[in-house]
C-alpha atoms as a PDB file:
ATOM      1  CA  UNK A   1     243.365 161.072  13.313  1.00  0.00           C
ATOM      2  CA  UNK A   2     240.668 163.783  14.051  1.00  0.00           C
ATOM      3  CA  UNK A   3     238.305 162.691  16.441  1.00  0.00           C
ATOM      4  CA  UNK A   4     235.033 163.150  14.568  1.00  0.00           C
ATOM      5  CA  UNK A   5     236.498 160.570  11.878  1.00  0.00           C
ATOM      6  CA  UNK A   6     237.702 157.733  14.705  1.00  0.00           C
ATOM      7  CA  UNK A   7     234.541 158.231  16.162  1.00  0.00           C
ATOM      8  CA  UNK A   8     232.431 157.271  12.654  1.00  0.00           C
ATOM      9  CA  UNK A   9     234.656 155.002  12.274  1.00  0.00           C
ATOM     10  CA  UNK A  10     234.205 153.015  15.279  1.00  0.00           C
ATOM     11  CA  UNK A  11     230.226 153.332  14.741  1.00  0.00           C
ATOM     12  CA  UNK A  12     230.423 151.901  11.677  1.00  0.00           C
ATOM     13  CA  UNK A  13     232.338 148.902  12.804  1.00  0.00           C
ATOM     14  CA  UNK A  14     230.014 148.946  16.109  1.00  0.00           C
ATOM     15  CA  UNK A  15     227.389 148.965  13.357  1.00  0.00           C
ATOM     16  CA  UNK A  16     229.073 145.923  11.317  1.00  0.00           C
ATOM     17  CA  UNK A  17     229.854 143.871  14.311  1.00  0.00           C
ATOM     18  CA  UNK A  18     225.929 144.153  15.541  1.00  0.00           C
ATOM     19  CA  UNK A  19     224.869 142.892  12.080  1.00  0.00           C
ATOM     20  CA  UNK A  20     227.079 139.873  12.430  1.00  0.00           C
ATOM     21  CA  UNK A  21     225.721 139.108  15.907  1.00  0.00           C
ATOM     22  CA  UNK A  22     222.353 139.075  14.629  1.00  0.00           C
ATOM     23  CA  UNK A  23     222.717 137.303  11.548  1.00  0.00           C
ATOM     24  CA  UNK A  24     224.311 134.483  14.091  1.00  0.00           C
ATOM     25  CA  UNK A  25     228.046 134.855  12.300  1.00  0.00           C
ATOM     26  CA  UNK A  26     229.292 134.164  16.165  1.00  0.00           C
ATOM     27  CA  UNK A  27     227.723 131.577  17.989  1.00  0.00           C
ATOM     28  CA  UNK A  28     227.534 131.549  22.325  1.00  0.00           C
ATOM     29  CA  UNK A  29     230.869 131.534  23.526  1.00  0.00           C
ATOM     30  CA  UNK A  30     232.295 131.643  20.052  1.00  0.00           C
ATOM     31  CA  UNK A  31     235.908 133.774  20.074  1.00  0.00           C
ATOM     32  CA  UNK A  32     236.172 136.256  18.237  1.00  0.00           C
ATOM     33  CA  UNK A  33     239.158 137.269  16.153  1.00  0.00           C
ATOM     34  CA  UNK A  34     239.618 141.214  16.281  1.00  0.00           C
ATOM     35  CA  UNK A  35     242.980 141.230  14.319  1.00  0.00           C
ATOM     36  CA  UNK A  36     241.016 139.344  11.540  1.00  0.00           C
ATOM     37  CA  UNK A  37     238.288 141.402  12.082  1.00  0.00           C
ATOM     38  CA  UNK A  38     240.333 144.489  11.540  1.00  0.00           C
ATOM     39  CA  UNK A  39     241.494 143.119   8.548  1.00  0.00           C
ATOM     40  CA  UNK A  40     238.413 142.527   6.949  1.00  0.00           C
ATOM     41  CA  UNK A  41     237.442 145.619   7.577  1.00  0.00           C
ATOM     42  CA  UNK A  42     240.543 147.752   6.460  1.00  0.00           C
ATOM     43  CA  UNK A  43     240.980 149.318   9.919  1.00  0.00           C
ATOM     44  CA  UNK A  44     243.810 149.477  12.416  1.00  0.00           C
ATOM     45  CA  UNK A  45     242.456 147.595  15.514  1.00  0.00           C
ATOM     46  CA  UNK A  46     241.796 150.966  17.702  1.00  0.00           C
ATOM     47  CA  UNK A  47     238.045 151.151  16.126  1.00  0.00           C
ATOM     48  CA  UNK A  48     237.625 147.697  15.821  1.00  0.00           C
ATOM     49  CA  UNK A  49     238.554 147.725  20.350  1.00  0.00           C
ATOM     50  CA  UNK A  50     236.238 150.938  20.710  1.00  0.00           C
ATOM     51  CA  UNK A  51     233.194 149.210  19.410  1.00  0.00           C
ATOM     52  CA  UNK A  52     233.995 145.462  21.046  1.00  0.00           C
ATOM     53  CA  UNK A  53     233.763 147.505  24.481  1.00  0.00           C
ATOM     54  CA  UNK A  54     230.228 149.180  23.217  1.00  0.00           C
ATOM     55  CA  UNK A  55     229.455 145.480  22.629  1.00  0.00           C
ATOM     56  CA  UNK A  56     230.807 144.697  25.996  1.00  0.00           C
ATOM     57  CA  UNK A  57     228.918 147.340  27.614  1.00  0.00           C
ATOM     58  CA  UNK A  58     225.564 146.299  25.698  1.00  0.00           C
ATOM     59  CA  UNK A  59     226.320 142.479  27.219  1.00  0.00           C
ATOM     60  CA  UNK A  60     226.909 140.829  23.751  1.00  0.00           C
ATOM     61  CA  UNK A  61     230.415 140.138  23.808  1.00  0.00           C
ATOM     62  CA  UNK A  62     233.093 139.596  27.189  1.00  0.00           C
ATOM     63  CA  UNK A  63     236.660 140.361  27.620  1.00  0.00           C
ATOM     64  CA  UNK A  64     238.358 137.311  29.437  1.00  0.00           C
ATOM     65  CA  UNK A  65     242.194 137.972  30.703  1.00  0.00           C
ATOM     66  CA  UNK A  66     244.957 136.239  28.341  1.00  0.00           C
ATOM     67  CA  UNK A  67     242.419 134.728  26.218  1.00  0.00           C
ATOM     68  CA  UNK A  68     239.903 137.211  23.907  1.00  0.00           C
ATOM     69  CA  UNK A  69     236.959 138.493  23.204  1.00  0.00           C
ATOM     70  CA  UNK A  70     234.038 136.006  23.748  1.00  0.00           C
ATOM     71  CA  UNK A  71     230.324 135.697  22.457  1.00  0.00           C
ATOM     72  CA  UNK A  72     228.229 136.152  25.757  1.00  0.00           C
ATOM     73  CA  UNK A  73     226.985 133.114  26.590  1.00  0.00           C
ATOM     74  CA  UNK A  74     223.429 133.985  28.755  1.00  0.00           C
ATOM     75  CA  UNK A  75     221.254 131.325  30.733  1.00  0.00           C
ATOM     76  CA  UNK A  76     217.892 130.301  29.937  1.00  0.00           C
ATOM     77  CA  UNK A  77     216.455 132.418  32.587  1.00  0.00           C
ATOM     78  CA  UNK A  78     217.431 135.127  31.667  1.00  0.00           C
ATOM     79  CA  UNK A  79     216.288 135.184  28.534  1.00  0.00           C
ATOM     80  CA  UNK A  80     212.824 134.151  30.247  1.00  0.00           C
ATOM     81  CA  UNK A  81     213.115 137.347  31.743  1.00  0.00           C
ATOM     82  CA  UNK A  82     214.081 139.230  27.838  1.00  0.00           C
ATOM     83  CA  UNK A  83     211.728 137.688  26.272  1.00  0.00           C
ATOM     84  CA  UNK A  84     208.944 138.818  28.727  1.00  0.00           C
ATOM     85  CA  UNK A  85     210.186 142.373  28.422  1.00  0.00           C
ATOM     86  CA  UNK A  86     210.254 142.273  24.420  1.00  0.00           C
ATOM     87  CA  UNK A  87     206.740 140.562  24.534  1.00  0.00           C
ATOM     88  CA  UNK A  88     204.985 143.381  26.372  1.00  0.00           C
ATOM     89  CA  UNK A  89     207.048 146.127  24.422  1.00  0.00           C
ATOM     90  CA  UNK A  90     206.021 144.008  20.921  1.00  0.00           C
ATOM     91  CA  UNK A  91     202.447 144.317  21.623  1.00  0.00           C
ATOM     92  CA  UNK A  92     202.649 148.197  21.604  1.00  0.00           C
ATOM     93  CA  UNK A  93     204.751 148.136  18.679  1.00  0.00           C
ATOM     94  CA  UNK A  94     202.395 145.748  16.884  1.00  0.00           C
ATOM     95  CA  UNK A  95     199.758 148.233  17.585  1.00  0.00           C
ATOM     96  CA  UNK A  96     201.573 151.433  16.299  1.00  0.00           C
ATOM     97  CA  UNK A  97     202.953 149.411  13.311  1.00  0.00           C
ATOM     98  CA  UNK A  98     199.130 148.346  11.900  1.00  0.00           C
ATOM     99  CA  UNK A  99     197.884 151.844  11.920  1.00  0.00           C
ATOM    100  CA  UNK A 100     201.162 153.009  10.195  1.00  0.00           C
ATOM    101  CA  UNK A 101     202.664 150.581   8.217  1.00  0.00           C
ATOM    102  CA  UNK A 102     202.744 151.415   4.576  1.00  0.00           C
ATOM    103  CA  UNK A 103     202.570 148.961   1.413  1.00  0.00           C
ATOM    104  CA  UNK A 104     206.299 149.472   0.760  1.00  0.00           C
ATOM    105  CA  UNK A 105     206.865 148.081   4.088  1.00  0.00           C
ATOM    106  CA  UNK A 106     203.729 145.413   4.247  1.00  0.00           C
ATOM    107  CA  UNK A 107     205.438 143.999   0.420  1.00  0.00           C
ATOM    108  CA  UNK A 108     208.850 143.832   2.427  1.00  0.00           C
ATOM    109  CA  UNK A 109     207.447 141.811   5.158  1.00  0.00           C
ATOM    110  CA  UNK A 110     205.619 139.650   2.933  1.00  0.00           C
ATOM    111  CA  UNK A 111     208.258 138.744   1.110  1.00  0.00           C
ATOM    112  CA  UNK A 112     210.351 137.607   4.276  1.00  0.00           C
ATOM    113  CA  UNK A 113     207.602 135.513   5.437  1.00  0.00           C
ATOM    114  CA  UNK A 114     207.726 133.539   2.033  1.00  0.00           C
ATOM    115  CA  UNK A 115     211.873 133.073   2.636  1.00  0.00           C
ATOM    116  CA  UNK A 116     211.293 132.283   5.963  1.00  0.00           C
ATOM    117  CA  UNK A 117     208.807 129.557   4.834  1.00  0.00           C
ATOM    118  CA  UNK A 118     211.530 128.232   2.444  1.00  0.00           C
ATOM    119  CA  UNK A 119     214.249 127.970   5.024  1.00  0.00           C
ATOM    120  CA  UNK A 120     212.137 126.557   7.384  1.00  0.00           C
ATOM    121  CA  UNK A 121     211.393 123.897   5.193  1.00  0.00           C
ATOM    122  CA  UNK A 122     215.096 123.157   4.923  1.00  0.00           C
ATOM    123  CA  UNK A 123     215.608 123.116   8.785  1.00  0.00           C
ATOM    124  CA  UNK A 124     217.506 125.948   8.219  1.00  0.00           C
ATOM    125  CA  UNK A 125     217.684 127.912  11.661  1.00  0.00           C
ATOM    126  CA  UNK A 126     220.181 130.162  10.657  1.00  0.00           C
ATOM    127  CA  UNK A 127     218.286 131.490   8.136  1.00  0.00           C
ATOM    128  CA  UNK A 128     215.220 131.145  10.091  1.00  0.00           C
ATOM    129  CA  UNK A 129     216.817 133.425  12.296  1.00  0.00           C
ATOM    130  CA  UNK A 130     217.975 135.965  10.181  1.00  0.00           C
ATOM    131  CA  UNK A 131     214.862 136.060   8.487  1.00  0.00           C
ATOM    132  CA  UNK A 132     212.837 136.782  12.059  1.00  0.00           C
ATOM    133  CA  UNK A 133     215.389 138.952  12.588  1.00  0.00           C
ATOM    134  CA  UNK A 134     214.136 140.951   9.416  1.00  0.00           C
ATOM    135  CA  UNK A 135     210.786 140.497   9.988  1.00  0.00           C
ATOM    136  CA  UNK A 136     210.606 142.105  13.262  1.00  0.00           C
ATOM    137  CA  UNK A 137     212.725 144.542  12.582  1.00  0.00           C
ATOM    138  CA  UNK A 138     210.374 146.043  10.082  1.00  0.00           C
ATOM    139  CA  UNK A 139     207.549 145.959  12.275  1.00  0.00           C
ATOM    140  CA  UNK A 140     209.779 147.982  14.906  1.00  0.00           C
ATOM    141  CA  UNK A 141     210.680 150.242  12.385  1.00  0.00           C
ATOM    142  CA  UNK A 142     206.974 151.049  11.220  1.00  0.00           C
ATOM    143  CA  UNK A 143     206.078 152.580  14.987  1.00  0.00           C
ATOM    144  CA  UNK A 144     207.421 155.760  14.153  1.00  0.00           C
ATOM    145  CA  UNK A 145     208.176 155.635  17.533  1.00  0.00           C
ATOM    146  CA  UNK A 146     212.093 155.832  17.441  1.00  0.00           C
ATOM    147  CA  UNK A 147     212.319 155.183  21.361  1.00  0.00           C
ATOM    148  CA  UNK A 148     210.851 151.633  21.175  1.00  0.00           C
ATOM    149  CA  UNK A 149     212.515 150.843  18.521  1.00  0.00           C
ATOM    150  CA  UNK A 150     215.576 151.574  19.692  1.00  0.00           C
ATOM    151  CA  UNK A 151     214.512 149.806  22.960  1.00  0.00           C
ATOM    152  CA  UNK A 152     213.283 146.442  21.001  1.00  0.00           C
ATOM    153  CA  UNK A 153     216.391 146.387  19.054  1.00  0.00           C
ATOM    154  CA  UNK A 154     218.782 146.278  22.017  1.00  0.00           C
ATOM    155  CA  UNK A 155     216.262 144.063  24.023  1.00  0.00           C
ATOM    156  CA  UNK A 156     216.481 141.770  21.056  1.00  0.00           C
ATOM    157  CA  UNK A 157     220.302 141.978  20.783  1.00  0.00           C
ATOM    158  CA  UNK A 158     220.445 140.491  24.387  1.00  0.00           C
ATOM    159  CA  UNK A 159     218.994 137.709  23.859  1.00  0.00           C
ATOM    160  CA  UNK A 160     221.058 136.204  20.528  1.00  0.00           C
ATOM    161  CA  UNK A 161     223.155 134.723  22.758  1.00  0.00           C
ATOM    162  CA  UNK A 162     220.754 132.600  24.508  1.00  0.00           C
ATOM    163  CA  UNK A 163     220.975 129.318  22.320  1.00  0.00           C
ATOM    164  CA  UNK A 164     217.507 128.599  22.744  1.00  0.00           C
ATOM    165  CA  UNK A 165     216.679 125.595  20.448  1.00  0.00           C
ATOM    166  CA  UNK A 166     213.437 126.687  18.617  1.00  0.00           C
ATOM    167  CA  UNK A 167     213.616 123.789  15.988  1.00  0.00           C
ATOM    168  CA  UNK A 168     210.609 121.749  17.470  1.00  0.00           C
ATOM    169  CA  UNK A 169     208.287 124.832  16.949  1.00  0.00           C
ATOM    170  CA  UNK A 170     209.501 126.234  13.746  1.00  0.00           C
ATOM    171  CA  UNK A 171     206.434 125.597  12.306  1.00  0.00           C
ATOM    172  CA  UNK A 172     204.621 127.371  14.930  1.00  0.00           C
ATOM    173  CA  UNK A 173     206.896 130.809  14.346  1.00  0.00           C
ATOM    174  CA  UNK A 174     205.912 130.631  11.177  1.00  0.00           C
ATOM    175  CA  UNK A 175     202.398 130.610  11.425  1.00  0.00           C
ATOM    176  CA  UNK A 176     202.734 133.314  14.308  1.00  0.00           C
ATOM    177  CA  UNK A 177     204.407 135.600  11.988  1.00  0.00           C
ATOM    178  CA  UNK A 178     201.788 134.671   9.265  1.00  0.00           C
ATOM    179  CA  UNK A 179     198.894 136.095  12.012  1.00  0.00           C
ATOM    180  CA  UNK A 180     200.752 138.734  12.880  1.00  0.00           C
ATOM    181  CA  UNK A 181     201.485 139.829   9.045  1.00  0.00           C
ATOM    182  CA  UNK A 182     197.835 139.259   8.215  1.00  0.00           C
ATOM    183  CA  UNK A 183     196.455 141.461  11.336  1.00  0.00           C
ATOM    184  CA  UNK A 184     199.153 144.389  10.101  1.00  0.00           C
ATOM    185  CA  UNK A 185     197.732 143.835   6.591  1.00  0.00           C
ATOM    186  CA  UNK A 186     194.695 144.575   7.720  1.00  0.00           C
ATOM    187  CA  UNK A 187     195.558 147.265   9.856  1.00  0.00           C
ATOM    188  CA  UNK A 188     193.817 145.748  12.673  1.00  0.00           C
ATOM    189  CA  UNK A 189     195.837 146.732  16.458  1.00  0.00           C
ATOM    190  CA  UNK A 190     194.323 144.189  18.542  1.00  0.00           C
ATOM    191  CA  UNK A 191     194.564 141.677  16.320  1.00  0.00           C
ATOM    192  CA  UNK A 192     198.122 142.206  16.001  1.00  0.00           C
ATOM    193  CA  UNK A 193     198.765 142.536  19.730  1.00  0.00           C
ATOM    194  CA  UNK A 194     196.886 139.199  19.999  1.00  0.00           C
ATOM    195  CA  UNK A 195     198.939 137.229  17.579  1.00  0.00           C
ATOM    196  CA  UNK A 196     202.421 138.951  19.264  1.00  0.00           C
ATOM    197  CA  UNK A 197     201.166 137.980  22.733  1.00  0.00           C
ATOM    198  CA  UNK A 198     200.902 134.156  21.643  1.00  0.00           C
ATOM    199  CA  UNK A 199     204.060 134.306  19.386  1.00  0.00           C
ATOM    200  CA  UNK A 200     205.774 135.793  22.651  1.00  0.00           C
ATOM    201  CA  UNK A 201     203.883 132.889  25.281  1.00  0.00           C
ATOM    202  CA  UNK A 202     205.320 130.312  22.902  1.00  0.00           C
ATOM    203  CA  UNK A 203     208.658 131.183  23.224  1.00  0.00           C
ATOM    204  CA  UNK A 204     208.052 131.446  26.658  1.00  0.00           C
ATOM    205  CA  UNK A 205     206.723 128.262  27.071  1.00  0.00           C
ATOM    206  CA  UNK A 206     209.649 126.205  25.021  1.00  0.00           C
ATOM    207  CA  UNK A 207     211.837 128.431  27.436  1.00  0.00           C
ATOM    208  CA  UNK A 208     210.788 127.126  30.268  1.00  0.00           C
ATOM    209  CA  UNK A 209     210.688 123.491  28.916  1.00  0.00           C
ATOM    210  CA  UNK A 210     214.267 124.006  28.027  1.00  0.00           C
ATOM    211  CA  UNK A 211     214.938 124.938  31.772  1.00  0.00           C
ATOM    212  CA  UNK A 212     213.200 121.845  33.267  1.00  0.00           C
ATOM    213  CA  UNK A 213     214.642 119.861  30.867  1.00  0.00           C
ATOM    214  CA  UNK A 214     218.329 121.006  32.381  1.00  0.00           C
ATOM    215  CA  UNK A 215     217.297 120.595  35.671  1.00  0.00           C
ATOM    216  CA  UNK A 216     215.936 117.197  35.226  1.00  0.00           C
ATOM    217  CA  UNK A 217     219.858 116.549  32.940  1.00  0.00           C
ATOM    218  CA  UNK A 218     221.410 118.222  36.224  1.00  0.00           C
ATOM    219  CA  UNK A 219     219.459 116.011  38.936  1.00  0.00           C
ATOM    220  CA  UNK A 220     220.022 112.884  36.740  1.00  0.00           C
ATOM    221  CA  UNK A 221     224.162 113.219  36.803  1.00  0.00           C
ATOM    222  CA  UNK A 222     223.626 113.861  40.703  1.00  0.00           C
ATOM    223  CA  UNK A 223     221.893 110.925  41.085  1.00  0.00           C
ATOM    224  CA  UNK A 224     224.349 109.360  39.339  1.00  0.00           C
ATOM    225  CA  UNK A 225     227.256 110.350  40.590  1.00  0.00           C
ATOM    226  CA  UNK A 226     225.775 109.353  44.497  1.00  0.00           C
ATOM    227  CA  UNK A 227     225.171 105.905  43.150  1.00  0.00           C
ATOM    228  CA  UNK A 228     228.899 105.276  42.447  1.00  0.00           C
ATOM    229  CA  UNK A 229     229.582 106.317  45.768  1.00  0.00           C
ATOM    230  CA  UNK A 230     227.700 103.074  46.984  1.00  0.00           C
ATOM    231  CA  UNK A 231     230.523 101.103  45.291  1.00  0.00           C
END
């Protein structure tokens, strides 16, 4: 096979396989199946290996010996430590994307927030997710600025394996994304960079509440564990 040709190929599954991640088709730890996966997509397993070791590379997916290919599984704190990066990097893209966003784009976004409502109201955090996943995306896109966006993206691929349960502030996404759609419709920067920087502290803030809830989990099976040693 000519090399240019393995090579596109391989992108494109690279391409595929990135979509799936983010669209939550593999949960944390989750095995993946790359002779099925070459099967579905009509490919001998070479280009379907080339882009799980991108993947690898990128810290989305891990190689363990004799078993498979894994979902990364990531801690808590370091996703603290993501999400801190993508909030200061969405603040200058919210500011880029409100003086250039165009109506084509604005209708697009508005139209995710109203799906987003509607799985929301289902509990639905897949589709939650793949819907924020949209929405940001757009916004990224809308910089013009194809370094950050190519910087957000990956940022924001790190952290899909972080499990972080968001279901107690739903709500609250939401009506971030609702300021931050209203401050882009109105082409207003700071505005926008305001209502990123709170959508960002949030998730910050159930972060670390999902941290000291472990450790207080961690410290309670420790104290546990030295009481039966009293028997």
């Amino acid at each position: 096979m000519p090399a240019k040709r393995k090579e596109l190929k391989s992108s494109k599954v690279y391409a595929a396989l990135k979509e799936m991640i983010a669209d939550y088709r593999f949960q944390p730890g989750a095995r993946l199946n790359v002779e099925k996966l070459a099967r579905e997509f009509r490919l001998s397993r070479i280009p379907v290996w080339e882009a799980v070791r991108r993947l690898e590379q990128e810290g989305l997916l891990q190689t363990i010996p004799n078993r498979g290919v894994f979902m990364a599984e990531m801690t808590l704190e370091r996703a603290f430590e993501l999400f801190q990066v993508r909030g200061a990097l969405e603040r200058l893209a919210g500011r880029l994307a409100a003086e250039k966003m165009d109506k084509r784009t604005l209708a697009k976004a508005e139209k995710c927030l109203f799906r987003q409502l509607k799985v929301v109201e289902k509990g639905d955090l897949v589709g939650y997710s793949q819907s924020d996943h949209e929405f940001h995306s757009l916004i990224y896109h809308s910089t013009g600025n194809r370094t950050l966006e190519e910087m957000l993206e990956s940022v924001k691929a790190k952290v899909q394996p972080a499990g972080l349960q968001v279901a107690p502030i739903l709500i609250d996404l939401c009506e971030d994304h609702r300021a931050i759609f209203e401050g882009l419709r109105k082409k207003d920067p700071e505005r926008v960079e305001r209502a990123f920087q709170g959508h960002n502290q949030r998730v910050l803030k159930r972060i670390i509440e999902e941290i000291q809830a472990s450790q207080k989990r961690r410290k309670g099976i420790k104290d546990f564990q030295k009481s039966l040693l009293h028997f």
